[in-house]
C-alpha atoms as a PDB file:
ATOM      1  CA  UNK A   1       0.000   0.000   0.000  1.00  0.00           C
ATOM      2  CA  UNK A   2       2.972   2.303  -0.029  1.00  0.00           C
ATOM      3  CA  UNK A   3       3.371   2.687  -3.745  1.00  0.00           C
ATOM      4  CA  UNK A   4       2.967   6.176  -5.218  1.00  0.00           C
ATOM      5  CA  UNK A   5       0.000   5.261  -7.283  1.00  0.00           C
ATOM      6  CA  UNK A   6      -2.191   3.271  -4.803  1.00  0.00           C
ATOM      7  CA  UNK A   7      -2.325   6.613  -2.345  1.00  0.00           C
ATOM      8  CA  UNK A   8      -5.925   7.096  -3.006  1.00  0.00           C
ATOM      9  CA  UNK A   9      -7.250   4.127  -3.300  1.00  0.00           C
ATOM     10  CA  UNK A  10      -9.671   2.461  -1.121  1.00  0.00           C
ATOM     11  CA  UNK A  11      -8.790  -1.078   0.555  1.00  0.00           C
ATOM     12  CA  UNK A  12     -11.609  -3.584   0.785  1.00  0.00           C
ATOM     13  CA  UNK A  13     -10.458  -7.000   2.849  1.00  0.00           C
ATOM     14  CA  UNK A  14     -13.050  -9.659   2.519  1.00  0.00           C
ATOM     15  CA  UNK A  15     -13.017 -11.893   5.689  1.00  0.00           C
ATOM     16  CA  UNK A  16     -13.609 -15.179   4.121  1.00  0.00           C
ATOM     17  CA  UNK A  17     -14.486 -17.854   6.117  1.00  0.00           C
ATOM     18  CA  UNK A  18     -16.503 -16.249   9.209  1.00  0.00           C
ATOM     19  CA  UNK A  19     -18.982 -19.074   9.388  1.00  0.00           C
ATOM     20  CA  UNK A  20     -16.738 -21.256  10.913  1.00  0.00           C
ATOM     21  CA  UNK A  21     -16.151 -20.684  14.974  1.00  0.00           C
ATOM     22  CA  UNK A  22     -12.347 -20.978  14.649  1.00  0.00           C
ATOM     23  CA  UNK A  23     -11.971 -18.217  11.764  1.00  0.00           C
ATOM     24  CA  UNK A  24     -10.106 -14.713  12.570  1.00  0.00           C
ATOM     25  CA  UNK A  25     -11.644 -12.079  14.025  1.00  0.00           C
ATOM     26  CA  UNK A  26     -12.306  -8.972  12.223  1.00  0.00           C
ATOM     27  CA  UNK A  27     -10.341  -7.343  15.683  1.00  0.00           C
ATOM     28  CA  UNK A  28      -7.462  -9.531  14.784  1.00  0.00           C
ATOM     29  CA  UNK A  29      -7.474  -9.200  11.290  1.00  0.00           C
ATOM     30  CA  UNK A  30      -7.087  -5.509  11.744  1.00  0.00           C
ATOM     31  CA  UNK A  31      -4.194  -5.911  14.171  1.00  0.00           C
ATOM     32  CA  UNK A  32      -2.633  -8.539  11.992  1.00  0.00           C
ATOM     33  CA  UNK A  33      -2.517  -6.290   9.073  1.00  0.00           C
ATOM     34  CA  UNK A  34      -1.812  -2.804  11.398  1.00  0.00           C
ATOM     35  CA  UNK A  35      -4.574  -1.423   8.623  1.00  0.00           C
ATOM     36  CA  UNK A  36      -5.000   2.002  10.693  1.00  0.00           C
ATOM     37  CA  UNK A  37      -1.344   2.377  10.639  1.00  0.00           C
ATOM     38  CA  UNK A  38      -1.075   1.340   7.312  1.00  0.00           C
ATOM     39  CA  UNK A  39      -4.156   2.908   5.615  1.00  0.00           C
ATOM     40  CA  UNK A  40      -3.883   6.237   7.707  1.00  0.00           C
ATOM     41  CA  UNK A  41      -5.626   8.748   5.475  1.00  0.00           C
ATOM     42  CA  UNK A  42      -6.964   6.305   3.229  1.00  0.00           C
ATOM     43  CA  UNK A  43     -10.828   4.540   3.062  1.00  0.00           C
ATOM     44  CA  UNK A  44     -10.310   0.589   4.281  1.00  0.00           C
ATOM     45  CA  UNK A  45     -13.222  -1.407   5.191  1.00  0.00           C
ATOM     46  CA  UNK A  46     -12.637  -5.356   6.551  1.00  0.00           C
ATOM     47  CA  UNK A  47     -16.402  -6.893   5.322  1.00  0.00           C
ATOM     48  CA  UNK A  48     -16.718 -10.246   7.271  1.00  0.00           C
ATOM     49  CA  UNK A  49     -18.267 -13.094   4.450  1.00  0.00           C
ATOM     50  CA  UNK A  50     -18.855 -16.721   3.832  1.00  0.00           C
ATOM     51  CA  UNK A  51     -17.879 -17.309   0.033  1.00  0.00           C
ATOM     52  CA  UNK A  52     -19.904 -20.618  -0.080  1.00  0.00           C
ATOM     53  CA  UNK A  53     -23.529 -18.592   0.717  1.00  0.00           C
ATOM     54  CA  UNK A  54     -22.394 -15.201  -0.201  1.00  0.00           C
ATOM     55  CA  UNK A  55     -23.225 -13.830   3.036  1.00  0.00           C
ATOM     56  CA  UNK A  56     -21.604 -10.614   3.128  1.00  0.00           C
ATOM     57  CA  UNK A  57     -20.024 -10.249  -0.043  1.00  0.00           C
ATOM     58  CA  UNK A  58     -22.873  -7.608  -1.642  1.00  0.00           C
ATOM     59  CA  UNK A  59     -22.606  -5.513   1.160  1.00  0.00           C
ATOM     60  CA  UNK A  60     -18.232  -5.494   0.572  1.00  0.00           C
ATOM     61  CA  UNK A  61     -18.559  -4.519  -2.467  1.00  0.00           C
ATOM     62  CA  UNK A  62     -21.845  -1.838  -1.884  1.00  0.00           C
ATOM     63  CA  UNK A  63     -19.308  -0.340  -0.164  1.00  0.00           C
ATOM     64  CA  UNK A  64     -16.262  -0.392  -2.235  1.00  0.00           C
ATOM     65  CA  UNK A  65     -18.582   1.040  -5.060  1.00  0.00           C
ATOM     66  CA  UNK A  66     -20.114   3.744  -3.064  1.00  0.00           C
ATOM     67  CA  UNK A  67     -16.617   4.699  -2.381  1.00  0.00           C
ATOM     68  CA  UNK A  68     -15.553   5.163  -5.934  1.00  0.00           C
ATOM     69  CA  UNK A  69     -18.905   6.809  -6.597  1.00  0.00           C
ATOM     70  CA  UNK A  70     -17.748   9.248  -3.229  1.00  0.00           C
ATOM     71  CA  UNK A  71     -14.026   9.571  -5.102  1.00  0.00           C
ATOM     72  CA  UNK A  72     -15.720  10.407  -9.234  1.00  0.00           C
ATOM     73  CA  UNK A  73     -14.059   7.055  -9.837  1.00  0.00           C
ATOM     74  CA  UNK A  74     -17.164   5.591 -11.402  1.00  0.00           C
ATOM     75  CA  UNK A  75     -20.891   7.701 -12.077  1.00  0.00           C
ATOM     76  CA  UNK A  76     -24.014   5.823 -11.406  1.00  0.00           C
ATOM     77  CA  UNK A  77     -26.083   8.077 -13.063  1.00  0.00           C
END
């Protein structure tokens, strides 16, 4: 995340897995990966899922897209 040209961009981490009781914890996951030291100034968002039933996954990526809607990346409209 420190090169030049990914300064701006938002980070979405999907948390696969989070059906099962021995899985990572979002808490850890965000320790693990220091993401508010590492994304300081940036838009990160860790979206806990289960690949297999999708749970999760529409609302990860609702709110990668509303971010590049929020940055002019993309236009709805």
């Amino acid at each position: 995340m420190s090169e030049k040209e990914l300064k701006d961009a938002s980070l979405l981490i999907l948390a696969n897995k989070q059906d099962v009781p021995e899985c990572v914890t979002i808490e850890d996951l965000t320790k693990q990966f220091a993401l508010y030291k590492l994304c300081c100034g940036r838009s990160w968002h860790i979206q806990a899922c289960d690949a297999q039933s999708g749970t999760g996954l529409h609302d990860g990526l609702d709110w990668l897209s509303r971010q590049l809607v929020a940055a002019g990346v993309y236009d709805i409209t």
